[in-house]
Protein backbone atom coordinates (compact mmCIF):
# COMPACT_ATOMS: atom_id res chain seq x y z
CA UNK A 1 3.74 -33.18 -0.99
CA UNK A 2 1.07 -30.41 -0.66
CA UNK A 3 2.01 -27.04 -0.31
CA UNK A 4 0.70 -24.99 2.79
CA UNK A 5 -1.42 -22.14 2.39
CA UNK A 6 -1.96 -19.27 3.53
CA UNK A 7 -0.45 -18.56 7.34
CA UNK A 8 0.30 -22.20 7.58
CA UNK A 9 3.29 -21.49 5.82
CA UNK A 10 5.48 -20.32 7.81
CA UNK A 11 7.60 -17.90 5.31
CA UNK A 12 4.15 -16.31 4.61
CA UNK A 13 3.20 -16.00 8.30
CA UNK A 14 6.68 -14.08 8.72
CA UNK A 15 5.91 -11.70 5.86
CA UNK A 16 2.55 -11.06 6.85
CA UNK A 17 3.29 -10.55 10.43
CA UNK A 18 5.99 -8.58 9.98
CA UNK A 19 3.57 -6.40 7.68
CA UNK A 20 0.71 -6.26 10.30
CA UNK A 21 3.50 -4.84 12.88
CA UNK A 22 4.63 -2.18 10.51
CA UNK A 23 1.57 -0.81 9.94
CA UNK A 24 0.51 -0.89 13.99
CA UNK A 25 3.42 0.73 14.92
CA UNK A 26 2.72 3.58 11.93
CA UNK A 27 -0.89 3.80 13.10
CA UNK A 28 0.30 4.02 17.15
CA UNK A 29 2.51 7.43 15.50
CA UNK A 30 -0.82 8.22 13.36
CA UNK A 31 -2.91 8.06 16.85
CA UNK A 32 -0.40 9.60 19.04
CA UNK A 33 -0.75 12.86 16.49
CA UNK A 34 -4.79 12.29 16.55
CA UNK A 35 -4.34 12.51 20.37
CA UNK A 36 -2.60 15.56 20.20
CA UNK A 37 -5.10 16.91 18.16
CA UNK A 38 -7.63 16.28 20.08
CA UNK A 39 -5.95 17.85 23.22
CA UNK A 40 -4.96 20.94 21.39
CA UNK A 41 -8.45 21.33 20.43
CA UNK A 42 -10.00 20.26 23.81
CA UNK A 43 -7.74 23.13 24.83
CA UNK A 44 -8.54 25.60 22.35
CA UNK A 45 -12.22 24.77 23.01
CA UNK A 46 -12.54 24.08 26.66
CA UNK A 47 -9.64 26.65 27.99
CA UNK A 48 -6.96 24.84 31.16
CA UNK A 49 -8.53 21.01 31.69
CA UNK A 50 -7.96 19.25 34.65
CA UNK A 51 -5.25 16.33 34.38
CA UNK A 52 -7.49 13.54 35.19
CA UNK A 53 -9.52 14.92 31.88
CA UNK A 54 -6.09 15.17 30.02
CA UNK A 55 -5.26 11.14 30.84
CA UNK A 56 -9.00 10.36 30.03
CA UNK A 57 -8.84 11.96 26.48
CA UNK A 58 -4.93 10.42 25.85
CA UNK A 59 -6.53 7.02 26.59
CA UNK A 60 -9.88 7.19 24.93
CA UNK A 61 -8.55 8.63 21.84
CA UNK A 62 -5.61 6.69 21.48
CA UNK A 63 -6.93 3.18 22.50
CA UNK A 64 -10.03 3.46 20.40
CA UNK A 65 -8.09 4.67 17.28
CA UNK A 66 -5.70 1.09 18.17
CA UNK A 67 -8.38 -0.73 18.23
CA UNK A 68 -10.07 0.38 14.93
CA UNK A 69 -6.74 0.10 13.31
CA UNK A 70 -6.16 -3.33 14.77
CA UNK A 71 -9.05 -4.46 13.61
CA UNK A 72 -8.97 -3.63 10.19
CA UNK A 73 -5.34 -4.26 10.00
CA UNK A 74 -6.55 -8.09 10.52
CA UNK A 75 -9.09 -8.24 8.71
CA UNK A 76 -6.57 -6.99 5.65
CA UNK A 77 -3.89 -9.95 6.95
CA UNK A 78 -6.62 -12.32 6.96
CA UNK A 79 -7.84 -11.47 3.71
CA UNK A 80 -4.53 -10.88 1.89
CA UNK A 81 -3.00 -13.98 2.54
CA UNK A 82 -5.61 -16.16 1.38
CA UNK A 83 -6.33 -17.41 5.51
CA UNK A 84 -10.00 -16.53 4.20
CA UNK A 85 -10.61 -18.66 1.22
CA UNK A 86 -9.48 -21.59 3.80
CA UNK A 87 -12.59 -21.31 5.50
CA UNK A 88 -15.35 -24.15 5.34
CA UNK A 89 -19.00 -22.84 5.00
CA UNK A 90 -21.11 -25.81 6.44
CA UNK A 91 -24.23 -23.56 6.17
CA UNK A 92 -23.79 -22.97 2.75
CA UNK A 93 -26.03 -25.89 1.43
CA UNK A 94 -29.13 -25.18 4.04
CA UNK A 95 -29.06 -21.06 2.75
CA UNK A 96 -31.33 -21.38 -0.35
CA UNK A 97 -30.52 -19.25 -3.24
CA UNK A 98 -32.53 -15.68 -3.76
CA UNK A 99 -31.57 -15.48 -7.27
């Protein structure tokens, strides 16, 4: 019998999941500080804002610094559970060698 790789295994897809929503629910903290940051120096910069400018900044901030940190979080559970090596490159014979 063949052993399952990478998140085809299910113990390893329960490690590495439980990994990934560690370090999204560190990063939502992380970004949460980042937006307060950003309003305190908004406010510091810009004097009273307006709320509608307060909710903009709060989303913008914290939803792009998510999505960065999603990202890369997956790319790092891709990569660190071997998911990647399982890949099949069916271009790799047409690409002709530089070296």
């Amino acid at each position: 019998m063949t052993r399952r790789q990478a998140l085809d295994d299910p113990e390893i897809a329960r490690v590495a999941w439980r990994r990934f929503r560690r370090i999204m629910a560190w990063m939502a903290l992380t970004g949460a500080l980042c937006v307060g940051a950003a309003l305190l120096f908004l406010r510091w910069w810009a004097g009273p804002m307006p709320i509608h400018m307060v909710i903009a900044t709060i989303l913008g901030v914290w939803l792009t610094f998510m999505l960065g940190t999603g990202l890369m979080a997956l790319a790092f559970l891709s990569s660190g559970t071997g998911h990647d090596e399982q890949i099949i490159d069916r271009m790799k014979d047409e690409v002709p060698d530089n070296d």
